[in-house]
C-alpha atoms as a PDB file:
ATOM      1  CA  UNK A   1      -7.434  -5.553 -35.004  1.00  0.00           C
ATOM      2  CA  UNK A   2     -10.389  -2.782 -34.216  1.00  0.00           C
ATOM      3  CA  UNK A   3     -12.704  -3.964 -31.075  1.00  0.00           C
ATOM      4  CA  UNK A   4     -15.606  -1.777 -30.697  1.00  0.00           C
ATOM      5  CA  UNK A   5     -17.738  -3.332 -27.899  1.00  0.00           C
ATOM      6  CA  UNK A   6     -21.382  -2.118 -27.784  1.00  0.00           C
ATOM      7  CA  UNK A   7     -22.268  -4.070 -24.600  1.00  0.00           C
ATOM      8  CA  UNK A   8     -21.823  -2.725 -21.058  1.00  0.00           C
ATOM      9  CA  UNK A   9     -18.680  -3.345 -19.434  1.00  0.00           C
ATOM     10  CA  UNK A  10     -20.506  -5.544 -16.915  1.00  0.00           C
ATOM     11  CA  UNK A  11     -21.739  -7.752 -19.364  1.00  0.00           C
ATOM     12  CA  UNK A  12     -19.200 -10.253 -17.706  1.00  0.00           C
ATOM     13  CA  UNK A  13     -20.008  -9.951 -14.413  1.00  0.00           C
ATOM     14  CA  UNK A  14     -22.469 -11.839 -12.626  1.00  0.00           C
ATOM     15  CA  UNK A  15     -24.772 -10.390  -9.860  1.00  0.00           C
ATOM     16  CA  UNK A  16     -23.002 -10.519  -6.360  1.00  0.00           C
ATOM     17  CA  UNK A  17     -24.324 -10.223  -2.877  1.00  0.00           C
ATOM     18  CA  UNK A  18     -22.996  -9.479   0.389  1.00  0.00           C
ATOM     19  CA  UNK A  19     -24.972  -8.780   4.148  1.00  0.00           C
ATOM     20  CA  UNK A  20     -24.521  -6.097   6.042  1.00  0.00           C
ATOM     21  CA  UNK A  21     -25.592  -5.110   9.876  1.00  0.00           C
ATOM     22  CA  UNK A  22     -28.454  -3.127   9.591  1.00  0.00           C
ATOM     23  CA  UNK A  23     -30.606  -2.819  12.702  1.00  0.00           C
ATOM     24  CA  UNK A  24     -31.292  -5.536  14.639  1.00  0.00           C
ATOM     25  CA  UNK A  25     -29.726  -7.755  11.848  1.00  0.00           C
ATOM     26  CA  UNK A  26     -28.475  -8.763   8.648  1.00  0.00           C
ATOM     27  CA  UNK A  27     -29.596  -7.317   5.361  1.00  0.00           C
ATOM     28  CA  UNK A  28     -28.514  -7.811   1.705  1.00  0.00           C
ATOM     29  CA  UNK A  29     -27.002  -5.417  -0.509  1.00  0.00           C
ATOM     30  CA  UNK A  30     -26.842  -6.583  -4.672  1.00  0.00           C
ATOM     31  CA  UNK A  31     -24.931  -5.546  -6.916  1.00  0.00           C
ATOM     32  CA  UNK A  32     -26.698  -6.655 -10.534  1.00  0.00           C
ATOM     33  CA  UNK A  33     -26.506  -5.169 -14.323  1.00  0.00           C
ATOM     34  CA  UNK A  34     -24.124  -2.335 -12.875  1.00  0.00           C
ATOM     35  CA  UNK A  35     -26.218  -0.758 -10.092  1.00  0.00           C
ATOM     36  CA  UNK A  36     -25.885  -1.626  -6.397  1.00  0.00           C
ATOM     37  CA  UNK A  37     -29.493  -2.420  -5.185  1.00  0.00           C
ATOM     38  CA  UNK A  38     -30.811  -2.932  -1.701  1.00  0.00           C
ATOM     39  CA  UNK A  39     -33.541  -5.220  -1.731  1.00  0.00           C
ATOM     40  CA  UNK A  40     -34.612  -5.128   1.680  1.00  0.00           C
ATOM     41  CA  UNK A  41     -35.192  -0.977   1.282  1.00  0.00           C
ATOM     42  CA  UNK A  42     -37.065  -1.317  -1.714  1.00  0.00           C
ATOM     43  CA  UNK A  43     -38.161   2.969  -0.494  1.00  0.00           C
ATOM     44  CA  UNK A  44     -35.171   4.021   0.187  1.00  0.00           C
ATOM     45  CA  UNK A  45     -36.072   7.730  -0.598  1.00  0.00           C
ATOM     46  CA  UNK A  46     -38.190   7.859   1.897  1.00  0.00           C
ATOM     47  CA  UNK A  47     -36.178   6.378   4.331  1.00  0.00           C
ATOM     48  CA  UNK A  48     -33.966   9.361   3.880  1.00  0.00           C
ATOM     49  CA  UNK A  49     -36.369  11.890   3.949  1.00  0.00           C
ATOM     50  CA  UNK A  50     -37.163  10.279   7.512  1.00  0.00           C
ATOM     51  CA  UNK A  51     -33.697  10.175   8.553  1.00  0.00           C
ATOM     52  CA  UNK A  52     -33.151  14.134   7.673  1.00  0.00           C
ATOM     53  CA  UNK A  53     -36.307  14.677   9.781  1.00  0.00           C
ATOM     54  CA  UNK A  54     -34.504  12.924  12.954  1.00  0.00           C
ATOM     55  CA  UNK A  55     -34.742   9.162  12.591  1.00  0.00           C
ATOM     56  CA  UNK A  56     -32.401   7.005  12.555  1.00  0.00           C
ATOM     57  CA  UNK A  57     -30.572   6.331   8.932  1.00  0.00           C
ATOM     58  CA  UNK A  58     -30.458   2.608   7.819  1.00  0.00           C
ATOM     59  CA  UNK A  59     -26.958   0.785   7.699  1.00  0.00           C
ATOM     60  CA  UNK A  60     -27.358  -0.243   3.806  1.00  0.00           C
ATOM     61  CA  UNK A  61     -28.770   2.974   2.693  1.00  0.00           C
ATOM     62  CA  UNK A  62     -25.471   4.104   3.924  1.00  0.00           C
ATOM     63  CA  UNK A  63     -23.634   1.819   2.321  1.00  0.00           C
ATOM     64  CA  UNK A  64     -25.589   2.767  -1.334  1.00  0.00           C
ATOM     65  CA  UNK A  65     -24.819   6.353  -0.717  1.00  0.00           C
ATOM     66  CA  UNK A  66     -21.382   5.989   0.452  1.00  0.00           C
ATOM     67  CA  UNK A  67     -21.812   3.721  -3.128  1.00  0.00           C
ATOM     68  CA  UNK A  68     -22.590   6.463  -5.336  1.00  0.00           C
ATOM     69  CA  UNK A  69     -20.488   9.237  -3.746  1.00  0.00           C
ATOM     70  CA  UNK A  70     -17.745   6.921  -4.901  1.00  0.00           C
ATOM     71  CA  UNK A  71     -18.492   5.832  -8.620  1.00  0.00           C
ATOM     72  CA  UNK A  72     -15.869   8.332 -10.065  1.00  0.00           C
ATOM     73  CA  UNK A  73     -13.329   8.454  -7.035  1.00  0.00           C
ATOM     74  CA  UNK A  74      -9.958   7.694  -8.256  1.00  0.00           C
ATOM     75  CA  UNK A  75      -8.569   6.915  -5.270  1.00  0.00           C
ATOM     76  CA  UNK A  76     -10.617   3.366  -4.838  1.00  0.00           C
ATOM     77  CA  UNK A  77      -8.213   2.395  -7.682  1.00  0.00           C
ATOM     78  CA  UNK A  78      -4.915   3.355  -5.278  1.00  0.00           C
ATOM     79  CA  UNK A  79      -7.300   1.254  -2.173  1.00  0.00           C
ATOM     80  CA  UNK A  80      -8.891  -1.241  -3.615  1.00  0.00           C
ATOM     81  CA  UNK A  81      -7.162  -5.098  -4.580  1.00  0.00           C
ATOM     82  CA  UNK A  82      -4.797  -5.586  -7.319  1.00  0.00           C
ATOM     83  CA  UNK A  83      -6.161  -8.964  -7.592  1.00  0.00           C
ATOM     84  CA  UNK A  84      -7.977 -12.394  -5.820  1.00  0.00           C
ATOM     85  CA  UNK A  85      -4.964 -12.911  -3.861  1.00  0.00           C
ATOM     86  CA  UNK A  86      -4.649  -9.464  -2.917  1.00  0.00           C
ATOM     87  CA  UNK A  87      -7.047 -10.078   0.558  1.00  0.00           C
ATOM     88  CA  UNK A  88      -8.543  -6.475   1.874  1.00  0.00           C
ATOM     89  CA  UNK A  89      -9.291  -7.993   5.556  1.00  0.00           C
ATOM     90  CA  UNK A  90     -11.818  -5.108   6.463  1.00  0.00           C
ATOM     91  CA  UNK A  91     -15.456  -6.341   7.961  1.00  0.00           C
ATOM     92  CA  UNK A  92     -17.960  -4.123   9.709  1.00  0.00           C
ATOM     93  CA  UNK A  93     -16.499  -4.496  13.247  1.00  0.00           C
ATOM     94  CA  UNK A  94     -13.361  -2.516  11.766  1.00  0.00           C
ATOM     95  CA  UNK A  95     -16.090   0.047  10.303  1.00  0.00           C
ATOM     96  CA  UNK A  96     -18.294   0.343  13.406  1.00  0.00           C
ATOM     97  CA  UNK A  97     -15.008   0.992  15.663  1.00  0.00           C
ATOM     98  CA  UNK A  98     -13.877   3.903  13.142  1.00  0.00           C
ATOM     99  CA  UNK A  99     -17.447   5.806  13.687  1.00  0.00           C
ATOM    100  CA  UNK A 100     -17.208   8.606  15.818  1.00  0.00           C
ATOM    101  CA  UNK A 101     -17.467   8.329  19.450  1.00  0.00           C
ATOM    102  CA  UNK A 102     -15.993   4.448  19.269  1.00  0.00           C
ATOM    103  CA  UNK A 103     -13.749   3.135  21.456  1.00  0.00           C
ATOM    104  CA  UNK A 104     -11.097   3.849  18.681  1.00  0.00           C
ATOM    105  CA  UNK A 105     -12.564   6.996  17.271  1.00  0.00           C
ATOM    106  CA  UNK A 106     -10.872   8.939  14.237  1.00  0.00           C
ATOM    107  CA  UNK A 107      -7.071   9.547  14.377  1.00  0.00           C
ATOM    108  CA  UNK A 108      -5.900  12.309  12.263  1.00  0.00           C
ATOM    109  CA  UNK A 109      -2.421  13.435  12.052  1.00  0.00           C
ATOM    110  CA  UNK A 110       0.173  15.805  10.460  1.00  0.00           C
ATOM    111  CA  UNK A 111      -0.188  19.673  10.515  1.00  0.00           C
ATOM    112  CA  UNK A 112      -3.137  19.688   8.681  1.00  0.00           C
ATOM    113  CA  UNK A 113      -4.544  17.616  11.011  1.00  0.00           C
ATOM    114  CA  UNK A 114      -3.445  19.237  13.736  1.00  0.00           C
ATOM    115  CA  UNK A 115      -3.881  22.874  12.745  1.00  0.00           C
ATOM    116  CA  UNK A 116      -7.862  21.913  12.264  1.00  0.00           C
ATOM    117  CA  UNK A 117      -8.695  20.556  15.217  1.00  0.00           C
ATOM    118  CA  UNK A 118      -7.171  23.458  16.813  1.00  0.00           C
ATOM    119  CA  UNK A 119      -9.472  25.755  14.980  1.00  0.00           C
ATOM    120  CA  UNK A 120     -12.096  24.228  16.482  1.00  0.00           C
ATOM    121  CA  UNK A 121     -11.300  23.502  20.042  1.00  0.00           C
ATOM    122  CA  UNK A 122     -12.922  26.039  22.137  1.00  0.00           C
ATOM    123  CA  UNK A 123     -10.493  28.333  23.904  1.00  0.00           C
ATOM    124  CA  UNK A 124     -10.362  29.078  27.863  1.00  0.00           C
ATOM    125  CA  UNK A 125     -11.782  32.446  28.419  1.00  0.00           C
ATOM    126  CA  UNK A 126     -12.556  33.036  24.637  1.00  0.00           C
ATOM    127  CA  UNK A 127     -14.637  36.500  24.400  1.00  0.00           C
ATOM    128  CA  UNK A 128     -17.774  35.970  23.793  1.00  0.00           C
ATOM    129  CA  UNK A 129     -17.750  38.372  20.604  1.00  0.00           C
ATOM    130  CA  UNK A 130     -16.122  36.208  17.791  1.00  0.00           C
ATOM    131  CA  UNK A 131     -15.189  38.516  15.136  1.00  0.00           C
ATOM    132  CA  UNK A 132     -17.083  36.995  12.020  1.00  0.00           C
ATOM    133  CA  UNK A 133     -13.918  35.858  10.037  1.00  0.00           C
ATOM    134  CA  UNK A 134     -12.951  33.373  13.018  1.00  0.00           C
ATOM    135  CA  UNK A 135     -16.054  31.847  12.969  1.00  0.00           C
ATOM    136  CA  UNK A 136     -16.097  30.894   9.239  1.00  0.00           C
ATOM    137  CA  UNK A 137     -12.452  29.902  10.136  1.00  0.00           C
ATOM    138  CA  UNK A 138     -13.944  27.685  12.338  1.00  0.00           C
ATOM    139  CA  UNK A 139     -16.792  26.537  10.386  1.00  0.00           C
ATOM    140  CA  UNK A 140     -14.463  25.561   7.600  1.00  0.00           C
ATOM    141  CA  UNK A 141     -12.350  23.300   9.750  1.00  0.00           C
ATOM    142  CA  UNK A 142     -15.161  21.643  11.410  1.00  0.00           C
ATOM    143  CA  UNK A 143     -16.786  21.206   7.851  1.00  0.00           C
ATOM    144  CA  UNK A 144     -13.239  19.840   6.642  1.00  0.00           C
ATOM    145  CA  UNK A 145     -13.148  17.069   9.871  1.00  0.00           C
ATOM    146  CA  UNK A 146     -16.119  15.824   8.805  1.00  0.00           C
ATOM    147  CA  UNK A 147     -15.316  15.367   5.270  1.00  0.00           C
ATOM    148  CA  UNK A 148     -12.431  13.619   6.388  1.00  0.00           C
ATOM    149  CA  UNK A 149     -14.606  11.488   9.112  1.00  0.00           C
ATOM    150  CA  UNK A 150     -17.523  10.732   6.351  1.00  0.00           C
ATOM    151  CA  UNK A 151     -14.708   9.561   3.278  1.00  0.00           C
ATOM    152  CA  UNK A 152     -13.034   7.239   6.199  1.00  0.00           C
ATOM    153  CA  UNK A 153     -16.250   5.606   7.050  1.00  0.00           C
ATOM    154  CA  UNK A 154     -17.435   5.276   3.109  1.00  0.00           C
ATOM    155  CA  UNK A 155     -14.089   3.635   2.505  1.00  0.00           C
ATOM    156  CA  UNK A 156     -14.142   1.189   5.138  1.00  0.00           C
ATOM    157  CA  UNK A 157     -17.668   0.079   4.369  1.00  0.00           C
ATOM    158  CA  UNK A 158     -17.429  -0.253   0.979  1.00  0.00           C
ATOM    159  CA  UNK A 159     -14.545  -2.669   1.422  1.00  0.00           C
ATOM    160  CA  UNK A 160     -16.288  -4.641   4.126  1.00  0.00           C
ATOM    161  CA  UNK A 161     -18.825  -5.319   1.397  1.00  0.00           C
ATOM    162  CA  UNK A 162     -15.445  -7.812   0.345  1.00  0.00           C
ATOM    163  CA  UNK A 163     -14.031  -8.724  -2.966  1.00  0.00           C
ATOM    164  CA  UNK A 164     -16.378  -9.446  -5.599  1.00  0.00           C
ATOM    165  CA  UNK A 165     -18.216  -5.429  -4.652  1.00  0.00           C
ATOM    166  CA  UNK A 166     -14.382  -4.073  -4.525  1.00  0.00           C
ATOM    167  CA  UNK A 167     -13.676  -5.245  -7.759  1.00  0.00           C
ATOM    168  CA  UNK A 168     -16.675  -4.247  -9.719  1.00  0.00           C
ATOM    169  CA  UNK A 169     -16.597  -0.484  -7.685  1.00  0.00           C
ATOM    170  CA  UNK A 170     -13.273  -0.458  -9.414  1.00  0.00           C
ATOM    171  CA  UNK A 171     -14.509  -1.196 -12.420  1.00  0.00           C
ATOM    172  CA  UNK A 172     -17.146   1.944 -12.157  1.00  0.00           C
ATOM    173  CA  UNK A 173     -14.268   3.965 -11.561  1.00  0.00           C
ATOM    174  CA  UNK A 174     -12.406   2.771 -14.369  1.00  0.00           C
ATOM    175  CA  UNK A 175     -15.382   2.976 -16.922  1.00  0.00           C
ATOM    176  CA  UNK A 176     -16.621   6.224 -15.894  1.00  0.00           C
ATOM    177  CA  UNK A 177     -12.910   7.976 -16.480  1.00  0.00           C
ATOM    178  CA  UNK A 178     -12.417   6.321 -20.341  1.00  0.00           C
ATOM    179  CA  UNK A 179     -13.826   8.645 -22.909  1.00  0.00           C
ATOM    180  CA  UNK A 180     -16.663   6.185 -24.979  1.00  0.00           C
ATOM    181  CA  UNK A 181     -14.859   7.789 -27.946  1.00  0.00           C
ATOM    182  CA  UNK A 182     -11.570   7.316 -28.026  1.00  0.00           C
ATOM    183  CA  UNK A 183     -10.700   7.222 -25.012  1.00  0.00           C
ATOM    184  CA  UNK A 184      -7.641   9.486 -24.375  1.00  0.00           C
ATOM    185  CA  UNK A 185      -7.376  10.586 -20.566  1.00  0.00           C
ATOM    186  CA  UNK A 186      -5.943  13.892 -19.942  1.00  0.00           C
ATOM    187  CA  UNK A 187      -5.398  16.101 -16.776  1.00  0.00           C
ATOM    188  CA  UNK A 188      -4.947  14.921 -13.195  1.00  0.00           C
ATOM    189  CA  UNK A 189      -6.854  11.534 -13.985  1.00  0.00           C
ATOM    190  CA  UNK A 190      -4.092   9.996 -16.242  1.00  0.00           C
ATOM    191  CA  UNK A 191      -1.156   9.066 -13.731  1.00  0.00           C
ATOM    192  CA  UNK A 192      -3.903   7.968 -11.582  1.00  0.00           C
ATOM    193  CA  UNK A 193      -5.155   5.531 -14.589  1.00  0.00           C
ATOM    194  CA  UNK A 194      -1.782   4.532 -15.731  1.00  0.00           C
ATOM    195  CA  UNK A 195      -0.649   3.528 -12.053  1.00  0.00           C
ATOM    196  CA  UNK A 196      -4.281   1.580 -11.478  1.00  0.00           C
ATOM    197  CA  UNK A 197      -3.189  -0.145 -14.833  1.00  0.00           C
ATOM    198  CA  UNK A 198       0.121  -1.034 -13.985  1.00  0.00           C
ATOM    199  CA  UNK A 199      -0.838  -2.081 -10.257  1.00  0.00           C
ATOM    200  CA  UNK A 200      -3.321  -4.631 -11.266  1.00  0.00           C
ATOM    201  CA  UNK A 201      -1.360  -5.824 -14.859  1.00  0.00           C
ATOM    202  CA  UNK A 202       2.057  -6.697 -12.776  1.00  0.00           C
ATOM    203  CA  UNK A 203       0.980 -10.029 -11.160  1.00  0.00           C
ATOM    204  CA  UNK A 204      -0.683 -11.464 -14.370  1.00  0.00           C
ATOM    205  CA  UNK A 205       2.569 -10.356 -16.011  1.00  0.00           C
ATOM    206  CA  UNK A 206       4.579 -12.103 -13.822  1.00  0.00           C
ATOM    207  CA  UNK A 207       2.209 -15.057 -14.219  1.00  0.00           C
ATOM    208  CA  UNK A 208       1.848 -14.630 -17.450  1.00  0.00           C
ATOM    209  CA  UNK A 209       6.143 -14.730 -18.206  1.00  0.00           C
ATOM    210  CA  UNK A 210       7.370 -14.983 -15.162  1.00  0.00           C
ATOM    211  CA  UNK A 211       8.982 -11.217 -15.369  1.00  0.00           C
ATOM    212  CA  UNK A 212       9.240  -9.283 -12.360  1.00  0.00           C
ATOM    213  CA  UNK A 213       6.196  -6.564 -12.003  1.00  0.00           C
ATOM    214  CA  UNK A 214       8.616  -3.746 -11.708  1.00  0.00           C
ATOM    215  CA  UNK A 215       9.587  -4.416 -15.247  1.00  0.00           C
ATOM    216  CA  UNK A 216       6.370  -4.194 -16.682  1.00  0.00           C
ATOM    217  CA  UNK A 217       6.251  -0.543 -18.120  1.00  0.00           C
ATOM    218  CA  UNK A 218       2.678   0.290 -19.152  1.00  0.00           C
ATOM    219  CA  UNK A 219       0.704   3.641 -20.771  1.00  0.00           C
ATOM    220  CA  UNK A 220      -2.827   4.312 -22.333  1.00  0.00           C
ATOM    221  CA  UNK A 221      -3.371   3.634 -25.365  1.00  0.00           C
ATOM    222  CA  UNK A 222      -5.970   5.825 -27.129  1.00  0.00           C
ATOM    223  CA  UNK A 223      -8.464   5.664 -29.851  1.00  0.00           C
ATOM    224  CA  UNK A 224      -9.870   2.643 -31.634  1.00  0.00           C
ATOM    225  CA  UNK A 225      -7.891  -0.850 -30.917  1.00  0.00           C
ATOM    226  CA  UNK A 226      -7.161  -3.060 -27.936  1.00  0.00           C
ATOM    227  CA  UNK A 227      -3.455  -1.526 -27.737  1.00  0.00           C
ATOM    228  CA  UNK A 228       0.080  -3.431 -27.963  1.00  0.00           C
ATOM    229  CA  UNK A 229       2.200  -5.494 -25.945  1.00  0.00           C
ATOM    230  CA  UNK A 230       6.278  -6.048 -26.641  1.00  0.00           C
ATOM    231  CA  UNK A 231       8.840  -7.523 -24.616  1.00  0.00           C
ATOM    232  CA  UNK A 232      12.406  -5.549 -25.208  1.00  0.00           C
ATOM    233  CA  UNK A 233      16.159  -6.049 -23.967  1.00  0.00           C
ATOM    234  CA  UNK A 234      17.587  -8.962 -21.683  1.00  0.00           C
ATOM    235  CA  UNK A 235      18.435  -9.748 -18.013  1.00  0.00           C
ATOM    236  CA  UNK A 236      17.657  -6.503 -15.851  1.00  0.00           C
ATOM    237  CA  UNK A 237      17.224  -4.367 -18.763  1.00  0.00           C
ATOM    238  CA  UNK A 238      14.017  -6.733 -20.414  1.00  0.00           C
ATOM    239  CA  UNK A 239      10.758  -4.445 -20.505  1.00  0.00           C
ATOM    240  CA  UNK A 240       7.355  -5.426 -21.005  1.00  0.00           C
ATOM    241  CA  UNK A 241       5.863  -2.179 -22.510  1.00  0.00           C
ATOM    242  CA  UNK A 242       2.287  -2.489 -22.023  1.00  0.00           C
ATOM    243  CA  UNK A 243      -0.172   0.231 -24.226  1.00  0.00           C
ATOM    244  CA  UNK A 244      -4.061  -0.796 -22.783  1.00  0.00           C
ATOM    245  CA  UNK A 245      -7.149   1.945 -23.071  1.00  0.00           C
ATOM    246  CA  UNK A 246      -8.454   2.304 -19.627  1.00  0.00           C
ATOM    247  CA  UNK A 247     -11.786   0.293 -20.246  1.00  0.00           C
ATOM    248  CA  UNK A 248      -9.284  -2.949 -19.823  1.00  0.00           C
ATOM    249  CA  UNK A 249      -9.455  -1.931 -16.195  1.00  0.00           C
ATOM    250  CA  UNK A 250     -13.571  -2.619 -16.026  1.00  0.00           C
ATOM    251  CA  UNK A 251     -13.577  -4.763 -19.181  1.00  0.00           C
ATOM    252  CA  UNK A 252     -11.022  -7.417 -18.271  1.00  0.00           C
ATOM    253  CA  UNK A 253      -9.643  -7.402 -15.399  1.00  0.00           C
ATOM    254  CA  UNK A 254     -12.920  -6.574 -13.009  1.00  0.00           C
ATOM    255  CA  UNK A 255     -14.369  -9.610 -14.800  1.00  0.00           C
ATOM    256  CA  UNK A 256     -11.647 -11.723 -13.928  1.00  0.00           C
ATOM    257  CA  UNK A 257     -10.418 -12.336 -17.712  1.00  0.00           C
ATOM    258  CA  UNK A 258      -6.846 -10.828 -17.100  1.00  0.00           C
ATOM    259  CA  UNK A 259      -5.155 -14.200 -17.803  1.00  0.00           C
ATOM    260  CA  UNK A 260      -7.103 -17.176 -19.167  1.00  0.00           C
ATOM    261  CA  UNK A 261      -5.395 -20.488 -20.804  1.00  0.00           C
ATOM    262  CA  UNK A 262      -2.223 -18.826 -20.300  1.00  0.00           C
ATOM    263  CA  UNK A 263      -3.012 -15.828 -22.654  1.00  0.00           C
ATOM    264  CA  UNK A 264      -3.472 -12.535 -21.549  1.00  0.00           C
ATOM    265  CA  UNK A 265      -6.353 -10.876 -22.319  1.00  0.00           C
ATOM    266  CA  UNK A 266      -6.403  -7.612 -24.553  1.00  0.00           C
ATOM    267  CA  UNK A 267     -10.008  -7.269 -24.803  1.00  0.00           C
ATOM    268  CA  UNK A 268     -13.575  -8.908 -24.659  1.00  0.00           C
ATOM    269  CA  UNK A 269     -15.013  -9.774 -28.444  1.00  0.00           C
ATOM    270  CA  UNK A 270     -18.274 -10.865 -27.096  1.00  0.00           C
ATOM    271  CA  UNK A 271     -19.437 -10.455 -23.677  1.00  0.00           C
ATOM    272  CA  UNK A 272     -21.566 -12.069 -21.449  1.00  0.00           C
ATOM    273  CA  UNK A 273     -21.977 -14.347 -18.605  1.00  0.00           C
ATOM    274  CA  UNK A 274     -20.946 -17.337 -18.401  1.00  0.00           C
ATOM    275  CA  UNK A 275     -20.008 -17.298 -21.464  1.00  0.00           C
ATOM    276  CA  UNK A 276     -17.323 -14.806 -23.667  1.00  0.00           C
ATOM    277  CA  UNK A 277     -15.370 -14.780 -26.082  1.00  0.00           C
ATOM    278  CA  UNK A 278     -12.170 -12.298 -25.452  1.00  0.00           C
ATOM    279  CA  UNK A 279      -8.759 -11.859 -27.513  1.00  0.00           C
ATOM    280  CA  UNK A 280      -5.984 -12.959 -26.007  1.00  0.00           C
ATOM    281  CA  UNK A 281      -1.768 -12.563 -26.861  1.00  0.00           C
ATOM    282  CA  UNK A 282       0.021 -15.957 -26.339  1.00  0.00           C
ATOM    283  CA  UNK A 283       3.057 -14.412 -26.301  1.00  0.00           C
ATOM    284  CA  UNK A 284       4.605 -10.730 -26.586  1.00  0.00           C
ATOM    285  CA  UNK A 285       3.874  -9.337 -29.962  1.00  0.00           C
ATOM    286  CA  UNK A 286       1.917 -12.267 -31.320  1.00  0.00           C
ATOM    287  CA  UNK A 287      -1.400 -11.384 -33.281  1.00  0.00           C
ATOM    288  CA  UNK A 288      -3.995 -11.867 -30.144  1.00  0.00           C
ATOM    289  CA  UNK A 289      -6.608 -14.969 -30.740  1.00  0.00           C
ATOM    290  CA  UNK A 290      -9.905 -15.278 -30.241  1.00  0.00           C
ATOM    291  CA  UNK A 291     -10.927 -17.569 -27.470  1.00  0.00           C
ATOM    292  CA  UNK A 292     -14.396 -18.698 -26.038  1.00  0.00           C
ATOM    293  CA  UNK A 293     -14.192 -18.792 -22.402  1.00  0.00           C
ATOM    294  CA  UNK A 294     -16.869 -20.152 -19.580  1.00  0.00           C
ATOM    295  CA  UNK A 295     -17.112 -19.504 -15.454  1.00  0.00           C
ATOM    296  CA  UNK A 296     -16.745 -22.728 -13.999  1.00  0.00           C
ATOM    297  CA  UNK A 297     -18.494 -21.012 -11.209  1.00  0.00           C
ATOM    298  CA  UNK A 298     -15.141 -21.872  -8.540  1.00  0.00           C
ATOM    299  CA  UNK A 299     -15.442 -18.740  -7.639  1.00  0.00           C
ATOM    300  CA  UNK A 300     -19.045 -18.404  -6.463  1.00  0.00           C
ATOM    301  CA  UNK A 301     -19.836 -15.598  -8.479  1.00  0.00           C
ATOM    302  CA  UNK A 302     -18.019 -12.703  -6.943  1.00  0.00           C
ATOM    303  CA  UNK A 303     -15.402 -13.574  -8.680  1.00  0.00           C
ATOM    304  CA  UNK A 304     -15.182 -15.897 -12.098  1.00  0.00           C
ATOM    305  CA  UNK A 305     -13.303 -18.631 -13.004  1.00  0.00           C
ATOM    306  CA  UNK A 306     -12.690 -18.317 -16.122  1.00  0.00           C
ATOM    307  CA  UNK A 307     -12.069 -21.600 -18.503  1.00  0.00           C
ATOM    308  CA  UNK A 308     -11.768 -22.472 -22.159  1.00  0.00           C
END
């Protein structure tokens, strides 16, 4: 069976909100059709342009950049949930004690760690005349810390923003790594894919047959299709080799369709929200069915409850 989906991954998302401290309270940030939107900054450009003039950057404009400095960072996949049960417990106290200059500050170890913050300690009795090379040295390491220092802070805000924004970050991630083609993933990317895959796929496998995650063997699948799912050997040697294109990652699983009615989901037919209609595999090697699903709206709209 050949699904070529012409919607947007999102289409079976709905819009999700969250507050954040900014100032001297609370504002919202939105996440609707894709983008993340800040609707209490509706000029946030020039709210930067003041801020690199000397004032004071807002809290959610921070969050938005830290936002977009992210939508292609595999390593949300290896950070972010595996699923609703899989609880992140991060909120903005954690994020405002990890800023610099907090009662916690930033801990950095091993040699790397240590071997930079060396370089930039000033020495007792240093001469005054640095040759040139030191200084870049120095530069370097100081420019390193704070790449360290800004990824920390971007990572701890953008899961404070909780589940329904970690999910659907993920799901950026995932969309913007699958070729619109065919999908094959080459290079340094692919392990990274295959491991998001198989992270998130293991509990609705286990739900789904009551097989142990770590026997859930899963690759890519390229080109046109949704992929193919068979169940091989017995006892400890049973496999469930798993073949899913990346976009299953933002298509299904982000949108909460991983397991519905006690099929797993292979792919989304027809999106939208509330209502779908997504193919789903009753069992291991079965032909997958369509079925027209609906969000009961349990979850509240960060994350769907999907029902037949």
């Amino acid at each position: 069976m050949t699904v070529t989906p012409s919607d947007p991954w999102y289409a079976c998302l709905p819009d999700c909100e969250a507050s954040v401290p900014c100032g001297p309270g609370t504002h919202s940030v939105r996440w609707e059709a894709g983008s993340l939107v800040l609707p209490e900054h509706p000029d946030a450009e020039a709210e930067l342009v003041l801020a690199a003039l000397g004032g004071e950057k807002a809290r959610c404009v921070e969050v938005a950049e830290a936002w977009h400095r992210h939508t292609d960072d595999l390593s949300v996949l290896a950070i972010g949930p595996r699923g609703p049960a899989d609880e992140i417990g991060i909120g903005w106290d954690d994020v405002a004690a990890a800023q610099p200059g907090a009662g916690g500050g930033f801990v950095f170890t091993g040699s790397y760690a240590a071997a930079a913050q060396a370089a930039v300690r000033p020495a007792a009795g240093l001469n005054p005349s640095v040759p040139a090379a030191v200084q870049r040295r120095r530069r370097r390491a100081q420019e390193e810390l704070e790449l360290v220092r800004r990824r920390r802070t971007d990572m701890l805000s953008l899961l404070a923003l909780g589940y329904g924004f970690q999910v659907r970050l993920a799901g950026t991630v995932a969309a913007a790594h699958a070729d619109a083609a065919s999908e094959v993933v080459e290079g340094r990317a692919r392990p990274a894919l295959v491991a998001a895959v198989a992270g998130r796929l293991g509990p609705v496998a286990e739900q789904w047959l009551g097989i142990d995650p770590d026997q859930v063997v899963v690759s890519l699948h390229p080109g046109p299709g949704w992929g193919s799912v068979e169940l091989t050997g017995r006892g400890e040697q049973r496999r469930l080799l798993v073949a899913l294109p990346v976009m299953w990652l933002a298509r299904v699983w982000a949108a909460g369709l991983a397991l519905v009615d006690r099929h797993l989901v292979v792919a989304v037919e027809r999106a939208g929200w509330p209502d779908a209609r997504v193919l789903g595999l009753r069992a291991p090697g079965a032909e997958p069915e369509q079925i027209d699903v609906h969000d009961g709206g349990v979850g509240g709209g960060h994350a769907p409850h999907w029902e037949v």
